[in-house]
Protein backbone atom coordinates (compact mmCIF):
# COMPACT_ATOMS: atom_id res chain seq x y z
CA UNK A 1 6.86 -12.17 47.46
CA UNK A 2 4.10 -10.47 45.78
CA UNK A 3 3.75 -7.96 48.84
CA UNK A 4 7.04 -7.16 48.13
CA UNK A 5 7.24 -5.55 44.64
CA UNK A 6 5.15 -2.34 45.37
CA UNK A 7 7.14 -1.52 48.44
CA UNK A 8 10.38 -1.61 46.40
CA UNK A 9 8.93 -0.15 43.22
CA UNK A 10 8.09 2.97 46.18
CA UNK A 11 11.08 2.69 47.43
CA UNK A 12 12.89 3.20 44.19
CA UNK A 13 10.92 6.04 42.89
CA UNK A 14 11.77 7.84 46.24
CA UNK A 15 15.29 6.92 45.90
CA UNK A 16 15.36 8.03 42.28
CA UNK A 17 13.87 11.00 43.44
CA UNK A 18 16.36 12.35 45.66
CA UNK A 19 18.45 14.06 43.35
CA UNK A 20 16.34 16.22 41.88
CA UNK A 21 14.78 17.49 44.99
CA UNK A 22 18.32 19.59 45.75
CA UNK A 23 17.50 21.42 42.74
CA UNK A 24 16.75 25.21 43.03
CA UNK A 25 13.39 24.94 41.47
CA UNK A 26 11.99 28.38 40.36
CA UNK A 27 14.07 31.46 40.82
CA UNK A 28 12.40 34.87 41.68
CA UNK A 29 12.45 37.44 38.71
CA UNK A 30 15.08 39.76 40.59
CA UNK A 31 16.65 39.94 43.90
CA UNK A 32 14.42 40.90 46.74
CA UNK A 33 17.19 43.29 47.89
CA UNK A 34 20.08 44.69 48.22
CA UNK A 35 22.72 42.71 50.02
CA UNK A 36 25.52 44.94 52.15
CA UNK A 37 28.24 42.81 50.99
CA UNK A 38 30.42 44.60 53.79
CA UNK A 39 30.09 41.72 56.30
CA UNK A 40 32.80 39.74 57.79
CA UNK A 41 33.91 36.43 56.31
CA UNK A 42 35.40 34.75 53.20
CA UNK A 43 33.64 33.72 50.06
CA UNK A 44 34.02 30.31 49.91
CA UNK A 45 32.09 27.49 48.09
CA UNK A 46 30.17 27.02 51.22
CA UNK A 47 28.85 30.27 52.10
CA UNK A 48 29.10 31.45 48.40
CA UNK A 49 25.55 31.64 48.38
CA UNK A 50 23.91 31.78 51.79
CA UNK A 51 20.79 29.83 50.28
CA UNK A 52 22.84 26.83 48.82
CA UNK A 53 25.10 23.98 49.41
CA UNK A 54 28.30 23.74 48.78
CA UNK A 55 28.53 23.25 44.77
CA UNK A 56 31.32 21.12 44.92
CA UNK A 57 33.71 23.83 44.01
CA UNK A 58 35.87 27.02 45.31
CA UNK A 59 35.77 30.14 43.95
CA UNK A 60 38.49 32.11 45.64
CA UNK A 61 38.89 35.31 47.53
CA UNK A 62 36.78 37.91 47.05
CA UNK A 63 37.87 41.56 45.56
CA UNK A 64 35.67 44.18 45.74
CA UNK A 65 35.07 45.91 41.90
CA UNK A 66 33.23 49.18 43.26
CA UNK A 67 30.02 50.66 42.79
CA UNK A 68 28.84 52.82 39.74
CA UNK A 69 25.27 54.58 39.13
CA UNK A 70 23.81 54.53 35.35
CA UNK A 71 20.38 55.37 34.16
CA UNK A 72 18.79 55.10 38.02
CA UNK A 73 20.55 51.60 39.10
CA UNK A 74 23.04 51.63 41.45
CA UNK A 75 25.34 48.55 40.39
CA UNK A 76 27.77 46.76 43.56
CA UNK A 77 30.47 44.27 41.98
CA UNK A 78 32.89 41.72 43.49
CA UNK A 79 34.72 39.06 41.65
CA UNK A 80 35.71 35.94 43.55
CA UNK A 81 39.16 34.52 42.66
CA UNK A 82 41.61 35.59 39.80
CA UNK A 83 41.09 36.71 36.39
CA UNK A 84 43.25 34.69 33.94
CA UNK A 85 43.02 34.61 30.08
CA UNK A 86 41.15 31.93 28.47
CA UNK A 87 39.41 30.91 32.03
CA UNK A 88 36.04 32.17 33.59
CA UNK A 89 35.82 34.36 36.81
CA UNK A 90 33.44 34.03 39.13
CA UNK A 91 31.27 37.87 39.28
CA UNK A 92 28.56 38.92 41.87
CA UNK A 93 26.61 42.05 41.26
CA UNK A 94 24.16 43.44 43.35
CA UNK A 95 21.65 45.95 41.29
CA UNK A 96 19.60 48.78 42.99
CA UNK A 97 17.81 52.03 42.27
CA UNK A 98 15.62 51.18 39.53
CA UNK A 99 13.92 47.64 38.55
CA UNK A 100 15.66 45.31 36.96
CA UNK A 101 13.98 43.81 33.47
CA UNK A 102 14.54 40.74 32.05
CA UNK A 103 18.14 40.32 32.37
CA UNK A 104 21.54 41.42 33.45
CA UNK A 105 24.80 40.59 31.57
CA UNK A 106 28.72 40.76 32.07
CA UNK A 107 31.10 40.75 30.25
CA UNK A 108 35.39 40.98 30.63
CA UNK A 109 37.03 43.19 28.22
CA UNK A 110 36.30 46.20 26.04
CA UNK A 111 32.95 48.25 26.15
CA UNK A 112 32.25 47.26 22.50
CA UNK A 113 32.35 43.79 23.81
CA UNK A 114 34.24 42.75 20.83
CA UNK A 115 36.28 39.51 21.35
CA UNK A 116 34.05 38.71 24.30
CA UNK A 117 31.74 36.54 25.77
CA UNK A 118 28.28 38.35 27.60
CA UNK A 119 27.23 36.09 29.77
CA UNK A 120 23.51 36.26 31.00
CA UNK A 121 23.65 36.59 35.04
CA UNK A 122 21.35 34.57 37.33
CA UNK A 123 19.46 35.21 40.35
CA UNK A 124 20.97 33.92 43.37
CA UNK A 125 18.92 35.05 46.87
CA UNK A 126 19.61 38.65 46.76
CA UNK A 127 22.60 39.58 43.60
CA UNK A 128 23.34 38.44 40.53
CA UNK A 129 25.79 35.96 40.00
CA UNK A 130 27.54 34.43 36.48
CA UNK A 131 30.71 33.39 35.46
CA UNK A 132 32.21 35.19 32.80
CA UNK A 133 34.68 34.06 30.09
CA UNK A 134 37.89 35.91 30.40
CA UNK A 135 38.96 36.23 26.53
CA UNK A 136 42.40 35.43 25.54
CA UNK A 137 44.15 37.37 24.70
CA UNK A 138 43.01 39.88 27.50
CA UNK A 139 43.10 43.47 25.55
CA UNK A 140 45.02 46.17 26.99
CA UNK A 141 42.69 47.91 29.66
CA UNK A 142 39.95 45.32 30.14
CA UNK A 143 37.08 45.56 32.72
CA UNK A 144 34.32 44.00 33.96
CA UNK A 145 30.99 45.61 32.02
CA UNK A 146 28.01 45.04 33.62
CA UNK A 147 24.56 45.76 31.75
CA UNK A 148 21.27 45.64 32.91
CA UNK A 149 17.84 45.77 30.93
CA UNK A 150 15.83 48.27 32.66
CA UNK A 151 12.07 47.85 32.68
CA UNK A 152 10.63 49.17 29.88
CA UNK A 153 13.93 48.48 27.54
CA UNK A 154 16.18 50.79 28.88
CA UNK A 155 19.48 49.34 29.34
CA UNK A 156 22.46 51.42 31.66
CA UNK A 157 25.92 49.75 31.57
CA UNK A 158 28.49 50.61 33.92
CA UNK A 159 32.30 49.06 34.08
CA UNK A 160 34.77 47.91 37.02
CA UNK A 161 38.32 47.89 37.19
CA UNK A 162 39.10 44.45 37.86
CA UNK A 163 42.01 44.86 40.03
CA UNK A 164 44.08 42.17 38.99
């Protein structure tokens, strides 16, 4: 019996383990480049992010938002699903041109931001990727603002029509 214990105290560390080794661990700084998001096939939870597993949830169909230049960045964004009042919507931006500081943000609404949420994007293999509170009531002529901290502190922001 006493043989026993430390293979199952092993055995339950490694099991115990197992969870956390689907984790994402460290994320670069900024995509390692830009991603031609031209290519053939839906945007589902699956291939979502070409890196991960399924998450366990679906996004929706993609629309492509356009592409805008501001202070040297040229800024790609899609938005997968709907856009609905008082619910998120899933946004991918892909940032090029310049170099990217320490964060990227988006936002649903007016420029001024006011009655909105900015949510702080994440790195996901080669765009940016948040969810972004959709405020409710949506004003009259919202968009998707995008803003990115440019190294040294310079910040460009650039907006999509979100072709609801």
């Amino acid at each position: 019996m006493k043989r026993l214990i430390p293979i199952a105290a092993v055995s339950f560390y490694a099991v115990a383990m197992l969870p956390l080794a689907g984790c994402g661990g460290d994320k670069p700084a900024a995509p390692a480049a830009a991603h031609d998001h031209d290519h053939d096939h839906d945007h589902g939870a699956a291939d979502h992010d070409h890196a991960k597993p399924n998450d366990g949830h679906e996004h929706g169909a993609t629309t492509e938002l356009g592409e805008q230049e501001s202070g040297g960045f040229k800024v790609k964004a899609s938005r997968d699903g709907g856009v609905k009042a008082g619910a998120d919507a899933a946004i991918d931006v892909w940032v090029n041109g310049g170099k990217a500081g320490s964060a990227v943000r988006f936002w649903i609404g007016t420029e001024d931001a006011k009655g909105s949420v900015k949510a702080k994007a994440e790195v996901e293999v080669d765009h940016w990727h948040t969810h972004a509170e959709v405020p409710d009531p949506l004003p009259a002529g919202s968009k998707l603002w995008v803003e990115v901290d440019g190294d040294g502190g310079a910040k460009a922001v650039v907006s999509f029509d979100l072709k609801m």
